[in-house]
C-alpha atoms as a PDB file:
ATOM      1  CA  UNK A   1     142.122 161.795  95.418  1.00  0.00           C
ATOM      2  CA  UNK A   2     143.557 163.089  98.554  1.00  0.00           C
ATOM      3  CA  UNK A   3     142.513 166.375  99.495  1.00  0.00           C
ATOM      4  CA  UNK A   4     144.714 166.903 102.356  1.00  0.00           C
ATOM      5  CA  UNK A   5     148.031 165.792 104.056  1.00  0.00           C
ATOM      6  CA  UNK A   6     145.799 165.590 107.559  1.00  0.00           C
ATOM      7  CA  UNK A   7     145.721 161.853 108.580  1.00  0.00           C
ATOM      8  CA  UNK A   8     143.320 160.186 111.468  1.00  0.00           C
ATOM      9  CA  UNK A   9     143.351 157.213 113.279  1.00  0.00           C
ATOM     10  CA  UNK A  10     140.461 155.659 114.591  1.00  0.00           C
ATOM     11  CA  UNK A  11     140.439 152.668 116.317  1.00  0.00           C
ATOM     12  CA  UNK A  12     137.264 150.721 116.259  1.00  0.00           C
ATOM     13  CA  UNK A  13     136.345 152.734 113.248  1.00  0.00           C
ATOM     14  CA  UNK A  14     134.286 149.959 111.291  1.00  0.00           C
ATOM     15  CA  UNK A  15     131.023 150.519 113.122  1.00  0.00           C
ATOM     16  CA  UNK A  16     128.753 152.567 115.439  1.00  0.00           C
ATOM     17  CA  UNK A  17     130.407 155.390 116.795  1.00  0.00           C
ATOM     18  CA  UNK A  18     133.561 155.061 115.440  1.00  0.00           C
ATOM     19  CA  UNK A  19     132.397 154.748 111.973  1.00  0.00           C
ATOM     20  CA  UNK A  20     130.522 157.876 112.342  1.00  0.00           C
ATOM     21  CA  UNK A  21     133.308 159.543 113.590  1.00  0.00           C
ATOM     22  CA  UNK A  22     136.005 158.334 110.318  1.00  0.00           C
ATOM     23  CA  UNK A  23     133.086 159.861 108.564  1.00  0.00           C
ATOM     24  CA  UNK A  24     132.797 163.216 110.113  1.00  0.00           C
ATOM     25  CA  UNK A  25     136.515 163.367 109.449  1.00  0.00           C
ATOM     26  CA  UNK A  26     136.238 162.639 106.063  1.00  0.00           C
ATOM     27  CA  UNK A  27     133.428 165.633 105.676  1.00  0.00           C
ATOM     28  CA  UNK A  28     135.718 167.903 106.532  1.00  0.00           C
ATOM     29  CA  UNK A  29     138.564 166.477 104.039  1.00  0.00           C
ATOM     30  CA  UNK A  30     140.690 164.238 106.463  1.00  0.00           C
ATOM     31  CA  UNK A  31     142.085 161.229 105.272  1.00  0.00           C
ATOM     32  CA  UNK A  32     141.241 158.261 107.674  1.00  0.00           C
ATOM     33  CA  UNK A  33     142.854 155.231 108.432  1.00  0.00           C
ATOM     34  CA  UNK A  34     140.467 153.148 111.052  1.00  0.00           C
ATOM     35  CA  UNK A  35     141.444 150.006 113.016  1.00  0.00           C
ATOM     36  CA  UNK A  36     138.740 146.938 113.372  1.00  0.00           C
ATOM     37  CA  UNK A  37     139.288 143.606 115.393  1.00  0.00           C
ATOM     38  CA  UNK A  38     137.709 141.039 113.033  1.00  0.00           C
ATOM     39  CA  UNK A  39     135.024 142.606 111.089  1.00  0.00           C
ATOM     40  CA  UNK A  40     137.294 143.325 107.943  1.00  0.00           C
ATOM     41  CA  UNK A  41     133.994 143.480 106.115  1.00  0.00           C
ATOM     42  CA  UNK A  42     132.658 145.977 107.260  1.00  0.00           C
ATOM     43  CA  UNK A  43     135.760 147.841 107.623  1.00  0.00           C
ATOM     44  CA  UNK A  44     136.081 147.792 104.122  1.00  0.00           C
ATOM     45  CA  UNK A  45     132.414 149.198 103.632  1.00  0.00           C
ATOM     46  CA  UNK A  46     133.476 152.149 105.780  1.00  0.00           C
ATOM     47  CA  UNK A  47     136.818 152.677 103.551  1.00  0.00           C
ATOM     48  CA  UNK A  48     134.805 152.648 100.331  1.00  0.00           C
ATOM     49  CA  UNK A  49     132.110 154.892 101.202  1.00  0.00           C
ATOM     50  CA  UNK A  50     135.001 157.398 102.448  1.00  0.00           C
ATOM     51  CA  UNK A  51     136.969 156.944  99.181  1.00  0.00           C
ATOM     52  CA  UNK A  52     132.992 157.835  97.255  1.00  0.00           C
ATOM     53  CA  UNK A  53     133.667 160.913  99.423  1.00  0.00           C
ATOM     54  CA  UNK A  54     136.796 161.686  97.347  1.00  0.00           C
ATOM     55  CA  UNK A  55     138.683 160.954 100.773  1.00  0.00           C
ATOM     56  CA  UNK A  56     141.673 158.405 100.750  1.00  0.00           C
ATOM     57  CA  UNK A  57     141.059 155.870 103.605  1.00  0.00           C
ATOM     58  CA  UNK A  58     142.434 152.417 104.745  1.00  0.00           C
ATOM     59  CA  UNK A  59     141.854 149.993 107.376  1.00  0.00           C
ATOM     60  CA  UNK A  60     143.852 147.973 109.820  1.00  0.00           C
ATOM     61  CA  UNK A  61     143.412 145.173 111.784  1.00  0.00           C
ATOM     62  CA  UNK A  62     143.914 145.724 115.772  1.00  0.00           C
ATOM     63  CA  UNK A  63     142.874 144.504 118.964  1.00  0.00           C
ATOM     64  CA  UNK A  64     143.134 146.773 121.148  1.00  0.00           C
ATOM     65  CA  UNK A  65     143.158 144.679 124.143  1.00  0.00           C
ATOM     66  CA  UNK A  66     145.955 143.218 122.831  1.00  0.00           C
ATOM     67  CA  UNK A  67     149.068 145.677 124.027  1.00  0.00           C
ATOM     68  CA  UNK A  68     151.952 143.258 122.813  1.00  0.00           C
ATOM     69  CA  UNK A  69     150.214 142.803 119.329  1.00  0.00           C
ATOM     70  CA  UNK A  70     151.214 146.579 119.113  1.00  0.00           C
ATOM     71  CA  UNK A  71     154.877 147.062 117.937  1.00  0.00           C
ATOM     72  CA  UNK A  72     153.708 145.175 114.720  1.00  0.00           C
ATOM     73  CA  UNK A  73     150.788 147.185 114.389  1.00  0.00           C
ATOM     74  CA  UNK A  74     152.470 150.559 114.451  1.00  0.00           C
ATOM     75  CA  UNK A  75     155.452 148.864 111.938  1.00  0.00           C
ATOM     76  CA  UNK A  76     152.697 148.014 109.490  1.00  0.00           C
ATOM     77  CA  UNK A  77     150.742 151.365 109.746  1.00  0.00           C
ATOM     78  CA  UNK A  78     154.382 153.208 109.261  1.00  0.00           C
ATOM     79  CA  UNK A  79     154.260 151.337 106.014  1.00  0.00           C
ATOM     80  CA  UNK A  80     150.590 151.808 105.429  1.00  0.00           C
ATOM     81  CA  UNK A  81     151.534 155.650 105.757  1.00  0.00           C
ATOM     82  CA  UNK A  82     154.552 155.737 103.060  1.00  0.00           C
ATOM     83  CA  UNK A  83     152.848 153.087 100.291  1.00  0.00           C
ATOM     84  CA  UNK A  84     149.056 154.831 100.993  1.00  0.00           C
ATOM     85  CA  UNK A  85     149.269 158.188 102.047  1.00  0.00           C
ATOM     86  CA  UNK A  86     152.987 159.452 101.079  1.00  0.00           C
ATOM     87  CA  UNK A  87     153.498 160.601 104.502  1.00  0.00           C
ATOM     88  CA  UNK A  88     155.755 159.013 107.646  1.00  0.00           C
ATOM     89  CA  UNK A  89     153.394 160.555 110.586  1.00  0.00           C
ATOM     90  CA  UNK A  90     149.750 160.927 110.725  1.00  0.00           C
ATOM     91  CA  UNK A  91     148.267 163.858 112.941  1.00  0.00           C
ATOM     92  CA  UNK A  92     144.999 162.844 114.401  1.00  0.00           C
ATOM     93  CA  UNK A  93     144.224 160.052 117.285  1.00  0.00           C
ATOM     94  CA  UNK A  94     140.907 158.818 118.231  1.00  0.00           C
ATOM     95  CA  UNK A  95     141.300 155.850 121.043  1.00  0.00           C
ATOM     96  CA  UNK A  96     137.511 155.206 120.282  1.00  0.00           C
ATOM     97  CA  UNK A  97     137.963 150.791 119.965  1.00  0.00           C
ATOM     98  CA  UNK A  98     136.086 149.443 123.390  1.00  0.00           C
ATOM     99  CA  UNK A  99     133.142 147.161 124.519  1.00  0.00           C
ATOM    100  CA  UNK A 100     130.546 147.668 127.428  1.00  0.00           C
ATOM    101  CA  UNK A 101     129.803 144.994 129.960  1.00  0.00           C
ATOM    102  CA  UNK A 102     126.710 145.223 131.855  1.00  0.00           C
ATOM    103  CA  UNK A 103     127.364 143.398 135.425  1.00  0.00           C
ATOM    104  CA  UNK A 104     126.809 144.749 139.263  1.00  0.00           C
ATOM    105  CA  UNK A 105     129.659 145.167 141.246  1.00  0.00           C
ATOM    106  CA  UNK A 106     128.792 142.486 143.006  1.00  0.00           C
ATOM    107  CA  UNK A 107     128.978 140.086 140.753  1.00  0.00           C
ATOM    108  CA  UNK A 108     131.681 141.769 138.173  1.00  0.00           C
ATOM    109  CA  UNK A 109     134.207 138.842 137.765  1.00  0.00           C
ATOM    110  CA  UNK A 110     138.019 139.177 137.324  1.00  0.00           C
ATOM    111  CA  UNK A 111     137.762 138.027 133.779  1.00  0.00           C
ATOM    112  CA  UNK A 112     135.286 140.828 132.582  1.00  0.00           C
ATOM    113  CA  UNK A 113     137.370 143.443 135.121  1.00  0.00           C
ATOM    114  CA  UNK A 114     140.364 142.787 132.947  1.00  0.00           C
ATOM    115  CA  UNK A 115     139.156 142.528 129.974  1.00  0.00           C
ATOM    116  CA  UNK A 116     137.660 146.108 130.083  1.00  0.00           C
ATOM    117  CA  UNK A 117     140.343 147.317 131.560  1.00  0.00           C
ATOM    118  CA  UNK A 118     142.714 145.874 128.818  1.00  0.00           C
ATOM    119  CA  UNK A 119     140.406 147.733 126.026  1.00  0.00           C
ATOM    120  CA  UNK A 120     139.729 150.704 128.152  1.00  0.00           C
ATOM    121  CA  UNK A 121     142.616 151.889 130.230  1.00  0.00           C
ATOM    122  CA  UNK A 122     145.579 150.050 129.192  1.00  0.00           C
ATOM    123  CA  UNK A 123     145.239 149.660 125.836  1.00  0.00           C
ATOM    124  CA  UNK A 124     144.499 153.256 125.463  1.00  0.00           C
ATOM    125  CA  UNK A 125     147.710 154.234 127.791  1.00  0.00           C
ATOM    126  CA  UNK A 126     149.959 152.037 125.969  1.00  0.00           C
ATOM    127  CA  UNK A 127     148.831 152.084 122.398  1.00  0.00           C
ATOM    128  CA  UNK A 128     148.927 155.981 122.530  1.00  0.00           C
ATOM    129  CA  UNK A 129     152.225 155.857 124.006  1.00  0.00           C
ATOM    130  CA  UNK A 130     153.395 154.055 120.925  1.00  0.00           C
ATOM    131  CA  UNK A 131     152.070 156.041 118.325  1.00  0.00           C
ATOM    132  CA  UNK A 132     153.667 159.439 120.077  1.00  0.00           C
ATOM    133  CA  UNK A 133     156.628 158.764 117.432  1.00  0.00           C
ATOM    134  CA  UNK A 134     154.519 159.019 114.182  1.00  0.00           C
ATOM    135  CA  UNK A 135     151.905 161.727 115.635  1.00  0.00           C
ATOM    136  CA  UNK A 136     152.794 165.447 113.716  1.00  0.00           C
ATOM    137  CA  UNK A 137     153.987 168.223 116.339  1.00  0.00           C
ATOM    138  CA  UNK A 138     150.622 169.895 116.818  1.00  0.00           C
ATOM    139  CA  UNK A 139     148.285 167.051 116.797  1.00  0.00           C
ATOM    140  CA  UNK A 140     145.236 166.086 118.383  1.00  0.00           C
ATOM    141  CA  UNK A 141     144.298 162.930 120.497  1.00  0.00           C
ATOM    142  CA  UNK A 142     141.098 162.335 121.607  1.00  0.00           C
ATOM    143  CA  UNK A 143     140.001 160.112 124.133  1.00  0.00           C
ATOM    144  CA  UNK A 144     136.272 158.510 124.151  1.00  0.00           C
ATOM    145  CA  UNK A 145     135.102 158.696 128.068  1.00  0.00           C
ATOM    146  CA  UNK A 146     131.006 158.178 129.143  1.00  0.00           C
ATOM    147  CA  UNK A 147     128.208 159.652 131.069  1.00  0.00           C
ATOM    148  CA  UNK A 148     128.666 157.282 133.461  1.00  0.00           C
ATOM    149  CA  UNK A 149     131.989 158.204 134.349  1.00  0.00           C
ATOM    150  CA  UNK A 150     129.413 161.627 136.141  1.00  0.00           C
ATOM    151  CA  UNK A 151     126.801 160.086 137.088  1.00  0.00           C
ATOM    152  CA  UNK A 152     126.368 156.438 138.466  1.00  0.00           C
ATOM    153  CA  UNK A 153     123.701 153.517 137.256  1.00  0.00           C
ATOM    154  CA  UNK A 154     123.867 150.240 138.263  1.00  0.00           C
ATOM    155  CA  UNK A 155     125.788 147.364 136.295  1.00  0.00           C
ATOM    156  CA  UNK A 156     128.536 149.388 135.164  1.00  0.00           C
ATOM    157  CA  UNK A 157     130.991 150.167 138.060  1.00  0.00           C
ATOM    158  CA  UNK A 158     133.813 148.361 136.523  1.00  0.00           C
ATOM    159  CA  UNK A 159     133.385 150.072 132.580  1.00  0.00           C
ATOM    160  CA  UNK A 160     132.558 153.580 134.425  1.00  0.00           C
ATOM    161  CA  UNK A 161     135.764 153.194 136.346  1.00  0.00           C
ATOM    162  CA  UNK A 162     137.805 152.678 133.126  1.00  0.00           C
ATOM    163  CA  UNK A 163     136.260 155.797 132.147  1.00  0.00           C
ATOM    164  CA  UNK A 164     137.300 157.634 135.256  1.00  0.00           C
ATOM    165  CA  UNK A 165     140.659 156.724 134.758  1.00  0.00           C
ATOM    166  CA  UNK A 166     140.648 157.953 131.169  1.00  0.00           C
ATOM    167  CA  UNK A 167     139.497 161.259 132.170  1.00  0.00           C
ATOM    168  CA  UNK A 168     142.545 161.627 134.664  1.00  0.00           C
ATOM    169  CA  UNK A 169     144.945 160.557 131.818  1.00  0.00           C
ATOM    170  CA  UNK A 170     143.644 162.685 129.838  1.00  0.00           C
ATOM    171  CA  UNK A 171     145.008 165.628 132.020  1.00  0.00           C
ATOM    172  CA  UNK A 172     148.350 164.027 131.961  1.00  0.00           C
ATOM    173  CA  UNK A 173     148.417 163.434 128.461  1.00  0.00           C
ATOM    174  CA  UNK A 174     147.954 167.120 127.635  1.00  0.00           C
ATOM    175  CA  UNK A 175     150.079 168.501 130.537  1.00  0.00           C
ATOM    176  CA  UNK A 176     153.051 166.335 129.066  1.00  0.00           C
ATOM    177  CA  UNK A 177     152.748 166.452 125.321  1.00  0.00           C
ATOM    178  CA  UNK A 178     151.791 170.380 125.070  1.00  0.00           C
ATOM    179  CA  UNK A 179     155.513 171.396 125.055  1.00  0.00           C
ATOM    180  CA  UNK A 180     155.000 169.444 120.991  1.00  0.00           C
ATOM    181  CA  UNK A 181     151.810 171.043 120.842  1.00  0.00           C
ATOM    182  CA  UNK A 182     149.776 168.283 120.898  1.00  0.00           C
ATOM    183  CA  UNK A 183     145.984 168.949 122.311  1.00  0.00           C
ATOM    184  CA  UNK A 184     144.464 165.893 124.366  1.00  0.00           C
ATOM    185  CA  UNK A 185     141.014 165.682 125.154  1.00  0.00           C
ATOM    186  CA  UNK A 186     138.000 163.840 126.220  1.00  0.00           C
ATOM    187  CA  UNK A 187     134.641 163.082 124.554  1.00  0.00           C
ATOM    188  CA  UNK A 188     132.009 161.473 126.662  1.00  0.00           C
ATOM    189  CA  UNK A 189     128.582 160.281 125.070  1.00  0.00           C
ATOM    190  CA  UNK A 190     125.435 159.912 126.885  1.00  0.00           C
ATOM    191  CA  UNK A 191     123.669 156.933 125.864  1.00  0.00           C
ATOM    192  CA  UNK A 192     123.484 156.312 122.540  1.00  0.00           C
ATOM    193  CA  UNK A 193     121.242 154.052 120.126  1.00  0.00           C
ATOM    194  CA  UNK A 194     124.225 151.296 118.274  1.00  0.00           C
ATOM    195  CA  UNK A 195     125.527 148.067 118.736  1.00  0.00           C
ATOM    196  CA  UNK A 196     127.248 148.989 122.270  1.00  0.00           C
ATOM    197  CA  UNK A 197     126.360 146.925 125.086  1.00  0.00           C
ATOM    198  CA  UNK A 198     124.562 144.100 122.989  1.00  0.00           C
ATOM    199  CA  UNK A 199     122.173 147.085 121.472  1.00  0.00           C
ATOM    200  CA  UNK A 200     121.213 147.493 125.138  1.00  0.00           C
ATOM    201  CA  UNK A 201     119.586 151.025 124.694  1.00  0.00           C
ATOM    202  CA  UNK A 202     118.724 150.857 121.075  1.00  0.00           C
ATOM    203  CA  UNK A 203     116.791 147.726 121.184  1.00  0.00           C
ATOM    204  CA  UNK A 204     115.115 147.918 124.842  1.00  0.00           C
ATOM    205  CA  UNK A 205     112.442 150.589 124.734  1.00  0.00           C
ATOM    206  CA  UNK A 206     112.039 150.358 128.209  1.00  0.00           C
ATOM    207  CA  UNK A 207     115.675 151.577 128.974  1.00  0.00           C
ATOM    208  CA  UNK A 208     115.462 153.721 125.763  1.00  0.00           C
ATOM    209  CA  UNK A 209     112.241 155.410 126.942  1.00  0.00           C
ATOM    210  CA  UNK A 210     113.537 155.709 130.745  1.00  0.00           C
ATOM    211  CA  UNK A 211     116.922 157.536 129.384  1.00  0.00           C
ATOM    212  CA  UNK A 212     115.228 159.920 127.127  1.00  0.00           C
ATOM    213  CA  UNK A 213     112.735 161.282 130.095  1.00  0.00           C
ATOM    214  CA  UNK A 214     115.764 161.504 131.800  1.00  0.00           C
ATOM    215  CA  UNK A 215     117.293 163.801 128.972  1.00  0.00           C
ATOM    216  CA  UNK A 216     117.069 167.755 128.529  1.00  0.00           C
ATOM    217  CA  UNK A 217     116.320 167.755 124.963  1.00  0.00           C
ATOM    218  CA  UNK A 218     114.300 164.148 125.315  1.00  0.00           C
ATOM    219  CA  UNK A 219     115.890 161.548 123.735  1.00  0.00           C
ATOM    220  CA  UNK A 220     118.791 159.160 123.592  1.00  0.00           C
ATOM    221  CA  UNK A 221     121.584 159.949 121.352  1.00  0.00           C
ATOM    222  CA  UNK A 222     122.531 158.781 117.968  1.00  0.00           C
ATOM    223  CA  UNK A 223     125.591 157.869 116.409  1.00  0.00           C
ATOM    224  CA  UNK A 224     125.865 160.994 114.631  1.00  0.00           C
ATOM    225  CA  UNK A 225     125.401 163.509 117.113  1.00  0.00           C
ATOM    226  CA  UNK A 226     128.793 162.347 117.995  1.00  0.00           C
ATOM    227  CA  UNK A 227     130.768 162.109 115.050  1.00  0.00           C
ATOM    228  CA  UNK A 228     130.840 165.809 114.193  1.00  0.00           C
ATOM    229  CA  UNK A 229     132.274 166.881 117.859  1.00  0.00           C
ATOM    230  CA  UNK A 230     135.102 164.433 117.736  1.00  0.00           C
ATOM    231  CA  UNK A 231     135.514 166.176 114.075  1.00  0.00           C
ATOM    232  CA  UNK A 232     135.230 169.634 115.145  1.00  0.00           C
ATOM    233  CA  UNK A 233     137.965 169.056 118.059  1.00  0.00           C
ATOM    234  CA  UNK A 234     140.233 167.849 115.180  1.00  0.00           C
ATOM    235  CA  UNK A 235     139.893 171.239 113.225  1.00  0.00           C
ATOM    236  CA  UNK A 236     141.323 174.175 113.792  1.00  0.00           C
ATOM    237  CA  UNK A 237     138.167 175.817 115.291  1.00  0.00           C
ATOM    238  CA  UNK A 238     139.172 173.627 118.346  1.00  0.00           C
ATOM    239  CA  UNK A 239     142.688 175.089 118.418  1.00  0.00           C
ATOM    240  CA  UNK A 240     142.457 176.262 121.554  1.00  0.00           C
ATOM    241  CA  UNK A 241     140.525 173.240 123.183  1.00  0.00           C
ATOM    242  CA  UNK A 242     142.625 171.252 125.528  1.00  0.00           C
ATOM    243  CA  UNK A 243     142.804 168.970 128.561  1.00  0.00           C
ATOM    244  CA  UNK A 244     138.677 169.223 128.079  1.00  0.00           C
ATOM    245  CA  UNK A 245     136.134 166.647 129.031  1.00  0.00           C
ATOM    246  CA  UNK A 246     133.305 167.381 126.256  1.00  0.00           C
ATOM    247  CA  UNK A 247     129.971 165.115 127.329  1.00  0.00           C
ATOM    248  CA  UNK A 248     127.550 164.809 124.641  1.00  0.00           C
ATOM    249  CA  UNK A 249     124.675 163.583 126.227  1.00  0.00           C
ATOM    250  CA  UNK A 250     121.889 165.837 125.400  1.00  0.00           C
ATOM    251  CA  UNK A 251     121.556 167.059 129.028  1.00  0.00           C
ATOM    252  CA  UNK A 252     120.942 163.732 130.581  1.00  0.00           C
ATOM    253  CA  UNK A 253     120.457 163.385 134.370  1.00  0.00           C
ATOM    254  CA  UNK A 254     121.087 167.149 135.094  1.00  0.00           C
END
């Protein structure tokens, strides 16, 4: 049962914080359709426990650092809107999909430069730039930025940089595409306890321990204390929300 013609895409929507965030969507009645690179699996877990919801959701393969794989991906998810969701334009865009690589600057090679990059900067640029023809007049993108893009901690110049960029697009985006009324913004997490970075703060409780002292309210985040903004700037009680950098980080490093 579809409850309501509101669509979302979320790339890299099969796990961690993208998963929680095709889930806070679906709370609040919004159908989903989330992009995963090769864990269809799990994808497919996601989908079902939104469809238990009474949401309609579907999944597509993407990878995101991939920008000439996109022309077929937007042709199949036009046809994934008309067959699944009896609609030709979806209104909501998360560019959540990305990795985190944990190198100094120093010894940050080319490889791992472009390779964030690709998933981080480009990829978003270009993949948003492609979907402008099916987004609804008056729809929402929202960008996933970091901490780190604020403040600085060794090992992640390169990923932070990405980041920095982001936040400048962002700005453009939303300066450019208000004239169709479409709000642009930016969510930036503190650290948070998933898979990201090779479990890097969830599973070291040295770095886990270090970050919460570090944090106003005293701990590292979670997966769902994400979810629900990225949801909330997608409703209309966000309306008037644009061209905003929104970090979520508990007060960390204040």
């Amino acid at each position: 049962m579809i409850l309501n013609k509101k669509i979302a895409l979320v790339t890299g929507g099969s796990r961690g914080l993208g998963k929680d965030m095709a889930l806070s969507l679906a709370k609040k009645g919004v159908n989903v359709i989330l992009t995963y690179k090769s864990k269809k699996e799990e994808a497919m877990s996601v989908v079902a426990e939104i469809k238990q919801a009474g949401v309609h959701a579907e999944a597509l393969q993407l990878d995101t650092a991939d920008i000439k794989s996109f022309d077929s991906f937007f042709a199949s998810l036009g046809e994934l809107l008309k067959t699944s969701f009896d609609a030709d334009h979806f209104d909501f865009l998360i560019n959540n999909a990305g990795i985190g690589i944990h190198a100094s600057f120093e010894e940050t090679t080319e490889e791992q430069f472009d390779l964030l990059m690709n998933i981080h900067f480009k990829g978003v640029f270009f993949l948003t730039q492609k979907a402008l023809p099916l987004l609804n007049e008056g729809g929402r993108i929202i960008n996933l930025s970091s901490g780190l893009a604020r403040f600085s901690t060794p090992g992640f110049a390169a990923y932070a940089s990405m980041k920095g960029a982001i936040e400048t697009l962002t700005k453009y985006m939303a300066k450019e595409l208000g004239a169709r009324g479409i709000a642009v913004n930016v969510v930036a997490p503190g650290a948070i306890e998933t898979d990201f970075g090779g479990g890097m703060v969830r599973d070291n409780a040295e770095m886990n321990k270090l970050i919460a002292s570090g944090t106003a309210l005293g701990r590292v985040g979670r997966a769902d204390d994400i979810g629900s903004v990225v949801a909330f700037l997608c409703s209309d009680d966000a309306k008037w929300v644009n061209a905003q950098r929104i970090e979520v980080s508990g007060g960390v490093f204040i």
